[in-house]
PDB file of N, CA and C in Angstrom:
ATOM      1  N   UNK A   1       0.827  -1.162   0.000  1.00  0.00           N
ATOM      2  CA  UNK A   1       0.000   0.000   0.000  1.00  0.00           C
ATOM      3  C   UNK A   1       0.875   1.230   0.000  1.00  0.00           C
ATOM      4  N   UNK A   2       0.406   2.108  -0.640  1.00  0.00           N
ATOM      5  CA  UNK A   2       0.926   3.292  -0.350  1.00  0.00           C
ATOM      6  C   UNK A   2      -0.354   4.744  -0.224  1.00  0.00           C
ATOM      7  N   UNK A   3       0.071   5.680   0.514  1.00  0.00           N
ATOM      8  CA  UNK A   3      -0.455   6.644   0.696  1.00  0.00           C
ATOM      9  C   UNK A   3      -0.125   7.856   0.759  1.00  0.00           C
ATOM     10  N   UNK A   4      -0.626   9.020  -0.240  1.00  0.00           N
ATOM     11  CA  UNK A   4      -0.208  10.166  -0.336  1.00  0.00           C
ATOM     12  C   UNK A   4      -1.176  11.165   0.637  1.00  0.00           C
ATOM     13  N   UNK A   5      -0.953  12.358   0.682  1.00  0.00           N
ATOM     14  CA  UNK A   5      -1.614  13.675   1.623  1.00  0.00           C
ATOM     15  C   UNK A   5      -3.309  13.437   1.106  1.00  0.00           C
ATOM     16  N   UNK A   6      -3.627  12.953  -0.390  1.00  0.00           N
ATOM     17  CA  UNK A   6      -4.569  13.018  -1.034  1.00  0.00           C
ATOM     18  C   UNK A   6      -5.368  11.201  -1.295  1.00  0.00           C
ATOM     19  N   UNK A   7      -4.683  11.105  -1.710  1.00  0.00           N
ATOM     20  CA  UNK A   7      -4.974   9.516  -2.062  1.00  0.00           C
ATOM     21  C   UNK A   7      -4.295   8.033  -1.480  1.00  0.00           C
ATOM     22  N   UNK A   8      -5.026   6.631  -1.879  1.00  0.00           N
ATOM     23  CA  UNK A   8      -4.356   6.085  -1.475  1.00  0.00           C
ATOM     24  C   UNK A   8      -4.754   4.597  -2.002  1.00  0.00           C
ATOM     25  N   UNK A   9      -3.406   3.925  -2.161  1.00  0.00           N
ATOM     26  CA  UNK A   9      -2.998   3.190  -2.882  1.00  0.00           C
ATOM     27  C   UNK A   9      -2.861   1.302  -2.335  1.00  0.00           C
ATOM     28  N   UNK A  10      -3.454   0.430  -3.062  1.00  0.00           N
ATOM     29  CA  UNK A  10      -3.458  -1.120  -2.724  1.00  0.00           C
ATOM     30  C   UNK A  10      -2.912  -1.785  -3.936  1.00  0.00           C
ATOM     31  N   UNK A  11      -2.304  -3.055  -3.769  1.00  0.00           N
ATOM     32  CA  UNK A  11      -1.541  -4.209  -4.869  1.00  0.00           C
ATOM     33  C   UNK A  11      -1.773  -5.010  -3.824  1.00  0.00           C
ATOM     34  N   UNK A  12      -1.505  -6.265  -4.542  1.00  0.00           N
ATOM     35  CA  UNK A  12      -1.457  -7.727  -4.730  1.00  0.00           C
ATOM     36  C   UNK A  12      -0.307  -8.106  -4.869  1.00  0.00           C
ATOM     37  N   UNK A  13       0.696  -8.221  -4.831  1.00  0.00           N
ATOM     38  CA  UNK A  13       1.771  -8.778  -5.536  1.00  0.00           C
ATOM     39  C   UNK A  13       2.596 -10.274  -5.082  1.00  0.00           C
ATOM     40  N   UNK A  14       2.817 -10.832  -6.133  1.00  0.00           N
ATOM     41  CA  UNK A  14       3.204 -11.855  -5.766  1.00  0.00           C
ATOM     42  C   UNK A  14       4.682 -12.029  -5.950  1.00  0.00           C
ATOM     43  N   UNK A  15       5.519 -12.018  -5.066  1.00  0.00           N
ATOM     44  CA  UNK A  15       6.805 -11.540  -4.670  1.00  0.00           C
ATOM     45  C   UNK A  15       7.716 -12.629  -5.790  1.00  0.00           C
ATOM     46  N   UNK A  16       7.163 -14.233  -5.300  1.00  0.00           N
ATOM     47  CA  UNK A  16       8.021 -14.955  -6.049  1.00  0.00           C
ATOM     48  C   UNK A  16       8.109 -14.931  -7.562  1.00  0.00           C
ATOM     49  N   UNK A  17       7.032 -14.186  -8.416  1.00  0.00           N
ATOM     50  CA  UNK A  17       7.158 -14.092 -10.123  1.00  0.00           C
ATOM     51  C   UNK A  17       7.204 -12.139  -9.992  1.00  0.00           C
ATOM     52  N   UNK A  18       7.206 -11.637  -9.118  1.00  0.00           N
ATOM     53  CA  UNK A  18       6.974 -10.256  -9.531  1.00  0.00           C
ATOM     54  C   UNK A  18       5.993  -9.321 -10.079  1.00  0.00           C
ATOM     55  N   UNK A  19       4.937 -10.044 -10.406  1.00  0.00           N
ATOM     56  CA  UNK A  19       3.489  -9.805 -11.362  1.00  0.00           C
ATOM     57  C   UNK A  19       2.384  -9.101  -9.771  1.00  0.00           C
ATOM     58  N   UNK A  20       2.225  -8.166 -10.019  1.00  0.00           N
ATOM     59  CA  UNK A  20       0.652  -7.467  -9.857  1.00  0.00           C
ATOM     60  C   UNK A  20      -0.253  -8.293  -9.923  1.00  0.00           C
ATOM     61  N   UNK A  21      -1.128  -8.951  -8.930  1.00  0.00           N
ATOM     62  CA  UNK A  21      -2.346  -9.759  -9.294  1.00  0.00           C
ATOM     63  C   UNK A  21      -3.493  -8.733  -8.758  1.00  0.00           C
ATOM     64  N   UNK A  22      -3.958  -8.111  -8.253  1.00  0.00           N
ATOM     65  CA  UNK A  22      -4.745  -6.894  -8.101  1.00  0.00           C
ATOM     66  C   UNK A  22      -4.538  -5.809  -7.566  1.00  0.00           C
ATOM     67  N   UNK A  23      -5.374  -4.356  -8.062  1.00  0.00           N
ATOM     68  CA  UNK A  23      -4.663  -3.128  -7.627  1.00  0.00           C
ATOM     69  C   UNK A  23      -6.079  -2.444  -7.693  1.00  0.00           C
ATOM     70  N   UNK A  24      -5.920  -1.636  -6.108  1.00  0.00           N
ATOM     71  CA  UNK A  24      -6.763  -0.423  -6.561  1.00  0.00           C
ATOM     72  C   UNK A  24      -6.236   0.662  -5.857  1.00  0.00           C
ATOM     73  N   UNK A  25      -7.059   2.077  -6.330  1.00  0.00           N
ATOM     74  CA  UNK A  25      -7.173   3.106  -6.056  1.00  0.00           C
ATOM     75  C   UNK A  25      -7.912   3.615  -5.903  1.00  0.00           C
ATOM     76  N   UNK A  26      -8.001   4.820  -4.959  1.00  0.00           N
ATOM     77  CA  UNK A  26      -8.593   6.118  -4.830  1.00  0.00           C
ATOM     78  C   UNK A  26      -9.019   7.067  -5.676  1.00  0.00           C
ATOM     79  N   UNK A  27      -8.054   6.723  -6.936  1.00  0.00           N
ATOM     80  CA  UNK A  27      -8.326   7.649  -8.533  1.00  0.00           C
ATOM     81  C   UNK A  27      -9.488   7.046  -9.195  1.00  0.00           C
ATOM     82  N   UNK A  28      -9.679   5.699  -8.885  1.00  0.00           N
ATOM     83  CA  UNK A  28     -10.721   4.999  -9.957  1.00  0.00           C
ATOM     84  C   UNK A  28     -11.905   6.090  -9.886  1.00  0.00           C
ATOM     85  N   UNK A  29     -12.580   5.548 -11.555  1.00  0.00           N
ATOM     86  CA  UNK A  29     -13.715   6.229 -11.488  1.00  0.00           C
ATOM     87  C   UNK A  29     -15.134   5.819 -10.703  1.00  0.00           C
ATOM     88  N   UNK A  30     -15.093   4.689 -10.102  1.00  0.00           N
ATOM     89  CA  UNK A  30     -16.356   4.188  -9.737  1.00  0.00           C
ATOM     90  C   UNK A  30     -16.237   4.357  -8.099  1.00  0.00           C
ATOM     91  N   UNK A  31     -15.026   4.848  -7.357  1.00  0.00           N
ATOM     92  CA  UNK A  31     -14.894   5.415  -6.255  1.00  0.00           C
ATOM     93  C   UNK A  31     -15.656   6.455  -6.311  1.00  0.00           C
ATOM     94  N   UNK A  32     -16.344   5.924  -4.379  1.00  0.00           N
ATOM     95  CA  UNK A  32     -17.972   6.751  -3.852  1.00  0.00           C
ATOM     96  C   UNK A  32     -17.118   7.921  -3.350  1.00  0.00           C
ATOM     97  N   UNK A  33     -17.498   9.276  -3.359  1.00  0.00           N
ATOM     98  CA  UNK A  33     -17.404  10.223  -2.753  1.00  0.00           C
ATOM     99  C   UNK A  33     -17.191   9.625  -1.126  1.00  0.00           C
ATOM    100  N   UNK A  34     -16.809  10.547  -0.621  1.00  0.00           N
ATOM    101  CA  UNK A  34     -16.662  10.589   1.222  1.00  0.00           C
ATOM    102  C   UNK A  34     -15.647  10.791   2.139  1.00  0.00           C
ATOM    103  N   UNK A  35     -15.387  10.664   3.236  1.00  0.00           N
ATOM    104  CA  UNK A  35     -13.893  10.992   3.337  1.00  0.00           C
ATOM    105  C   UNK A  35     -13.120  10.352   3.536  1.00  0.00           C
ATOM    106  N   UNK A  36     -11.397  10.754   3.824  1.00  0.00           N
ATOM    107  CA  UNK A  36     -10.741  10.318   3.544  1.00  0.00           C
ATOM    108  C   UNK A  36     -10.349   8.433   4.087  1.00  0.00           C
ATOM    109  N   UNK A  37     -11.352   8.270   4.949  1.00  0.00           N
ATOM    110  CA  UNK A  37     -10.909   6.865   5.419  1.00  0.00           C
ATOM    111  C   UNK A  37     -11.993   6.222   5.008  1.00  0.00           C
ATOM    112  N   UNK A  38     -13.224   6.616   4.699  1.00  0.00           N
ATOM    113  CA  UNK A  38     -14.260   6.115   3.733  1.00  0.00           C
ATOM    114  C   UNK A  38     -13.723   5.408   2.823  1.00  0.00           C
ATOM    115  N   UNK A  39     -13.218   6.035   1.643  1.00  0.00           N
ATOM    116  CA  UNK A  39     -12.576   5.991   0.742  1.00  0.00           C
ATOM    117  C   UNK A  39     -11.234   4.690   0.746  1.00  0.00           C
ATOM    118  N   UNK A  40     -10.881   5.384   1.794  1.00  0.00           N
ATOM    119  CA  UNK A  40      -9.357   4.045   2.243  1.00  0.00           C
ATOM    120  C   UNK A  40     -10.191   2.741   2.250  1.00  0.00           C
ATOM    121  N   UNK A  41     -11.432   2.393   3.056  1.00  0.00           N
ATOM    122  CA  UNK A  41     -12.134   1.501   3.201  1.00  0.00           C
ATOM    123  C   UNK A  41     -12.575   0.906   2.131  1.00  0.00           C
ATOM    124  N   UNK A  42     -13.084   1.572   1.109  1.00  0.00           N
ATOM    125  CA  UNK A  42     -13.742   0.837  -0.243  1.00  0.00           C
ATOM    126  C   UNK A  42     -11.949   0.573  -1.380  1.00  0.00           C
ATOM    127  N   UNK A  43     -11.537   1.343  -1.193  1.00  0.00           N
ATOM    128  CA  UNK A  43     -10.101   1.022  -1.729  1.00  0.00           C
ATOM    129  C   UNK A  43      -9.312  -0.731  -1.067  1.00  0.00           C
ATOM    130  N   UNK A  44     -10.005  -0.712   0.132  1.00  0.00           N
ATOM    131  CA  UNK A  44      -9.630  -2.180   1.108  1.00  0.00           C
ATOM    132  C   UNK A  44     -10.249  -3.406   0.218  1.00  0.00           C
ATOM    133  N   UNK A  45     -11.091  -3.156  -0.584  1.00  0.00           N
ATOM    134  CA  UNK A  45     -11.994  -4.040  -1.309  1.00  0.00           C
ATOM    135  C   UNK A  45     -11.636  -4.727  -2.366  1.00  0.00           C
ATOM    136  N   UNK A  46      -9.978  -4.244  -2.671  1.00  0.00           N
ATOM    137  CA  UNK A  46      -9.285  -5.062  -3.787  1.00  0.00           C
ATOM    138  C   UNK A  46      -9.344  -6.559  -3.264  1.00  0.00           C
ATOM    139  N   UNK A  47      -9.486  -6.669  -2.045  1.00  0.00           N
ATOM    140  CA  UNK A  47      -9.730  -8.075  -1.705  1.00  0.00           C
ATOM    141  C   UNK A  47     -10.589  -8.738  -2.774  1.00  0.00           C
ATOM    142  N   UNK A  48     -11.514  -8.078  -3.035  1.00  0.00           N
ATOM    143  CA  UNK A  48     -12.459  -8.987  -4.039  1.00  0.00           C
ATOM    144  C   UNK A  48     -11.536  -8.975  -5.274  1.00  0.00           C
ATOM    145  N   UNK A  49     -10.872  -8.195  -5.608  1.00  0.00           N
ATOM    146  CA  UNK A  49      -9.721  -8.496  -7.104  1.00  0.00           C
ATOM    147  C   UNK A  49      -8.994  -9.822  -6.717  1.00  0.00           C
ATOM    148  N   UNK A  50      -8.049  -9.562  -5.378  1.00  0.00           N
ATOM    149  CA  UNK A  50      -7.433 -10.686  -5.256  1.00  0.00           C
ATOM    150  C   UNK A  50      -8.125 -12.012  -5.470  1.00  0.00           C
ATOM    151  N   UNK A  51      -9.329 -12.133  -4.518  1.00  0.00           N
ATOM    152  CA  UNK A  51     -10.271 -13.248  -4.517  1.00  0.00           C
ATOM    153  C   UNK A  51     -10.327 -14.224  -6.113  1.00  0.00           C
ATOM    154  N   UNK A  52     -10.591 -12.903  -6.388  1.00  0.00           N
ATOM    155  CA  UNK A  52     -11.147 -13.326  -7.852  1.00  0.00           C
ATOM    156  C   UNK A  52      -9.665 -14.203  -8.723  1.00  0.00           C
ATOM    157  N   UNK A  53      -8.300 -13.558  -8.165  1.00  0.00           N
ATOM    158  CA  UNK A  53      -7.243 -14.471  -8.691  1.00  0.00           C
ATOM    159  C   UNK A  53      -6.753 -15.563  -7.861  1.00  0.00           C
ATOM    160  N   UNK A  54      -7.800 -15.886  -7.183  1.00  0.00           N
ATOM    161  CA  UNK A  54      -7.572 -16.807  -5.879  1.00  0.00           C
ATOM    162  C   UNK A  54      -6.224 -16.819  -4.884  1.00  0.00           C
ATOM    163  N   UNK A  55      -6.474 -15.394  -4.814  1.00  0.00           N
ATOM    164  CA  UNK A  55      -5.614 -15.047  -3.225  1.00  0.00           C
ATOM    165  C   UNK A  55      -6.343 -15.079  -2.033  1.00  0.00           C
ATOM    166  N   UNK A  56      -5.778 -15.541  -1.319  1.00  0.00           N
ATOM    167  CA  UNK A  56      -6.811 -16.084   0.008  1.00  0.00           C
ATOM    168  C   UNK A  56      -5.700 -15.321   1.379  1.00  0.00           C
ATOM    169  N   UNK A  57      -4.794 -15.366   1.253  1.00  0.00           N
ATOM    170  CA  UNK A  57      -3.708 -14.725   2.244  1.00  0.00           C
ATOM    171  C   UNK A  57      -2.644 -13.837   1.796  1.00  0.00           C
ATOM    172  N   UNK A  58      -2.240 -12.958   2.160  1.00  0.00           N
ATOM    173  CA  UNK A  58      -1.438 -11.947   1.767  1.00  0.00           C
ATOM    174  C   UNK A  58      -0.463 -11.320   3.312  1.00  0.00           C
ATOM    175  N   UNK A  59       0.448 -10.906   3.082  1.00  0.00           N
ATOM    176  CA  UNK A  59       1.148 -10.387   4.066  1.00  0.00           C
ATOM    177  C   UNK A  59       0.656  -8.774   4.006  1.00  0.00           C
ATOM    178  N   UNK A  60       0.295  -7.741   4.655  1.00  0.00           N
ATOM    179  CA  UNK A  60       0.061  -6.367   4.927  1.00  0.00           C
ATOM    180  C   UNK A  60       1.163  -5.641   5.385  1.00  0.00           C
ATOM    181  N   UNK A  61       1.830  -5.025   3.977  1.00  0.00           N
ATOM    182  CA  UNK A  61       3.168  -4.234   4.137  1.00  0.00           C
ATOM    183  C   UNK A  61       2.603  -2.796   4.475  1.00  0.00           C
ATOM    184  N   UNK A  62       2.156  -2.588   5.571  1.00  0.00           N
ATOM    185  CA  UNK A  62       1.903  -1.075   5.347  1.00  0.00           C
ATOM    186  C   UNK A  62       3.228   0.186   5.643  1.00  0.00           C
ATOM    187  N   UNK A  63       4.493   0.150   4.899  1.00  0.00           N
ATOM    188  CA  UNK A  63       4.597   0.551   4.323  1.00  0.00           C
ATOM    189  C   UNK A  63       5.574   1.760   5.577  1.00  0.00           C
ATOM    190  N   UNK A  64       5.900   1.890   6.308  1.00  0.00           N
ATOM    191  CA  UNK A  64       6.473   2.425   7.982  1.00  0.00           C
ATOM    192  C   UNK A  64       5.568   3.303   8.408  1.00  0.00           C
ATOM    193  N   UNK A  65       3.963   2.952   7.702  1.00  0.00           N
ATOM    194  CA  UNK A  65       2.909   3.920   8.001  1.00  0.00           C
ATOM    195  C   UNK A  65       2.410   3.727   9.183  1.00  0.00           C
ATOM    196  N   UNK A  66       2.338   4.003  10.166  1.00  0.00           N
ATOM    197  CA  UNK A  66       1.600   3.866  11.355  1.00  0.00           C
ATOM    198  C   UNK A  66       0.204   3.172  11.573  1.00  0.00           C
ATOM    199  N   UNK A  67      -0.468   2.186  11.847  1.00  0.00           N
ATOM    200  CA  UNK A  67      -1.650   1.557  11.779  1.00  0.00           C
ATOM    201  C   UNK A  67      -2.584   2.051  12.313  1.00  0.00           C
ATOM    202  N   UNK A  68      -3.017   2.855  12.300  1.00  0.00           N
ATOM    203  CA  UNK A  68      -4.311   3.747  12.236  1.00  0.00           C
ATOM    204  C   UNK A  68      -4.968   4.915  11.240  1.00  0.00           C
ATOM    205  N   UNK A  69      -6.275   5.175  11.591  1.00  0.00           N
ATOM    206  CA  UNK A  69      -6.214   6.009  10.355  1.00  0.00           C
ATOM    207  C   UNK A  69      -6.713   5.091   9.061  1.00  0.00           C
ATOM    208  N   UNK A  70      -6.319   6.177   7.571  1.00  0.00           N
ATOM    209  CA  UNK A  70      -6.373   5.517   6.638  1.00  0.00           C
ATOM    210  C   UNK A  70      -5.534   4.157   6.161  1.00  0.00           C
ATOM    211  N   UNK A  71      -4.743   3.767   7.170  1.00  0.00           N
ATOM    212  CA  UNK A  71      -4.224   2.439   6.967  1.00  0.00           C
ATOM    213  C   UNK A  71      -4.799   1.762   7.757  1.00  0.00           C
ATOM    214  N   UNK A  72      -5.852   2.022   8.769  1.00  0.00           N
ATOM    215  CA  UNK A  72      -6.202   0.267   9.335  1.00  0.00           C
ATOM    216  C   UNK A  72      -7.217   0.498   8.851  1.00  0.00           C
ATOM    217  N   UNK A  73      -8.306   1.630   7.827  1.00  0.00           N
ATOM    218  CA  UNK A  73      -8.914   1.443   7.323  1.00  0.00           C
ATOM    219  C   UNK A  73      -8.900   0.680   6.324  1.00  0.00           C
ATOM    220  N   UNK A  74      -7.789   0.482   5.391  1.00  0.00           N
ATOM    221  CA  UNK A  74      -7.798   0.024   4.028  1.00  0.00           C
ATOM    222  C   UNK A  74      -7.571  -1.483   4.372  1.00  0.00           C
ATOM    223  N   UNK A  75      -6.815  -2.217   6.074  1.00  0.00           N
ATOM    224  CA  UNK A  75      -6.541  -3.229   6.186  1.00  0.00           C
ATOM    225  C   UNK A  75      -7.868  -3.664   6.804  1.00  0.00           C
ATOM    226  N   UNK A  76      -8.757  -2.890   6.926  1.00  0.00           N
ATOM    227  CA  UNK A  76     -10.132  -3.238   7.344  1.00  0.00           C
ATOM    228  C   UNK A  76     -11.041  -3.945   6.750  1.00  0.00           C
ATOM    229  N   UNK A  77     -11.468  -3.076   5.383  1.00  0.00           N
ATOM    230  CA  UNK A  77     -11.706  -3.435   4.236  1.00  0.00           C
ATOM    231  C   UNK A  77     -11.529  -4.615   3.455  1.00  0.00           C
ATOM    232  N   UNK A  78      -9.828  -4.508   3.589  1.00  0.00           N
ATOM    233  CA  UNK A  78      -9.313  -6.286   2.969  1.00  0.00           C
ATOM    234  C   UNK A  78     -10.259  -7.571   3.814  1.00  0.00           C
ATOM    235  N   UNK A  79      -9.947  -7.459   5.058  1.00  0.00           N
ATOM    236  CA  UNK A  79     -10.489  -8.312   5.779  1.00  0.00           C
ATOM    237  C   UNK A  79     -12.191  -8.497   5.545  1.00  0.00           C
ATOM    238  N   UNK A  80     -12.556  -7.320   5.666  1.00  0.00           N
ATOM    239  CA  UNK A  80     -14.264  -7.633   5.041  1.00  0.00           C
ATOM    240  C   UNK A  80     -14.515  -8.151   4.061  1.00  0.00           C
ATOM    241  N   UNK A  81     -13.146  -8.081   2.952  1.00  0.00           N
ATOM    242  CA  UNK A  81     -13.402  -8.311   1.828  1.00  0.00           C
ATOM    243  C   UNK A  81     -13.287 -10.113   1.686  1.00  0.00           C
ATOM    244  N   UNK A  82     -12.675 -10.891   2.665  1.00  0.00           N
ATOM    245  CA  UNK A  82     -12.130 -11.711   2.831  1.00  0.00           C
ATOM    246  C   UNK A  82     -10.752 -12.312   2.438  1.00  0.00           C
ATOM    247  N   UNK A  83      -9.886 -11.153   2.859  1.00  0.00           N
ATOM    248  CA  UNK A  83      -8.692 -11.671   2.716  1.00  0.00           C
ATOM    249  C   UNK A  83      -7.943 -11.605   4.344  1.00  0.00           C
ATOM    250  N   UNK A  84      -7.000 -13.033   4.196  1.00  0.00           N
ATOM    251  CA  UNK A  84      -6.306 -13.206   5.292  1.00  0.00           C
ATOM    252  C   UNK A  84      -5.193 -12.692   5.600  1.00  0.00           C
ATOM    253  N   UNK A  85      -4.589 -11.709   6.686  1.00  0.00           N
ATOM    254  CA  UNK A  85      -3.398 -10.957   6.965  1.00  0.00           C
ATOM    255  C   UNK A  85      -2.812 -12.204   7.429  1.00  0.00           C
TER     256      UNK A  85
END
């Protein structure tokens, strides 16, 4: 994950081939208005991307971001989404 002053950022990646298996953002167009941890929250929902490439567990690099906020929002999300930290 990454996160800017404005937006904020989720991947998938699968370390051992290097390949992106799902990604979202805050830029997409079908992102709901609201604020900023709203937003982090429905951005958490790449879980359903992963799902869909049958990722079931993932490690949560957040990144030396502090876990609160818009980052335990977005690790919130994953989990609703059904993915395993």
């Amino acid at each position: 994950m990454y996160r800017s002053n404005k937006h904020i950022y989720a991947q998938v990646i699968d370390d051992t081939r290097g390949h992106t298996l799902a990604a979202a953002s805050s830029l997409e167009k079908d992102m709901p208005s609201g604020t900023k941890t709203e937003i982090s929250r429905e951005v958490g929902r790449v879980a359903q991307r992963a799902l869909a490439a049958n990722v079931t567990q993932v490690v949560f690099d957040r990144n030396a971001y502090k876990y609160h906020g818009r980052v335990k929002a977005l690790a919130e999300g994953a989990r609703e989404g059904g993915l395993q930290f």
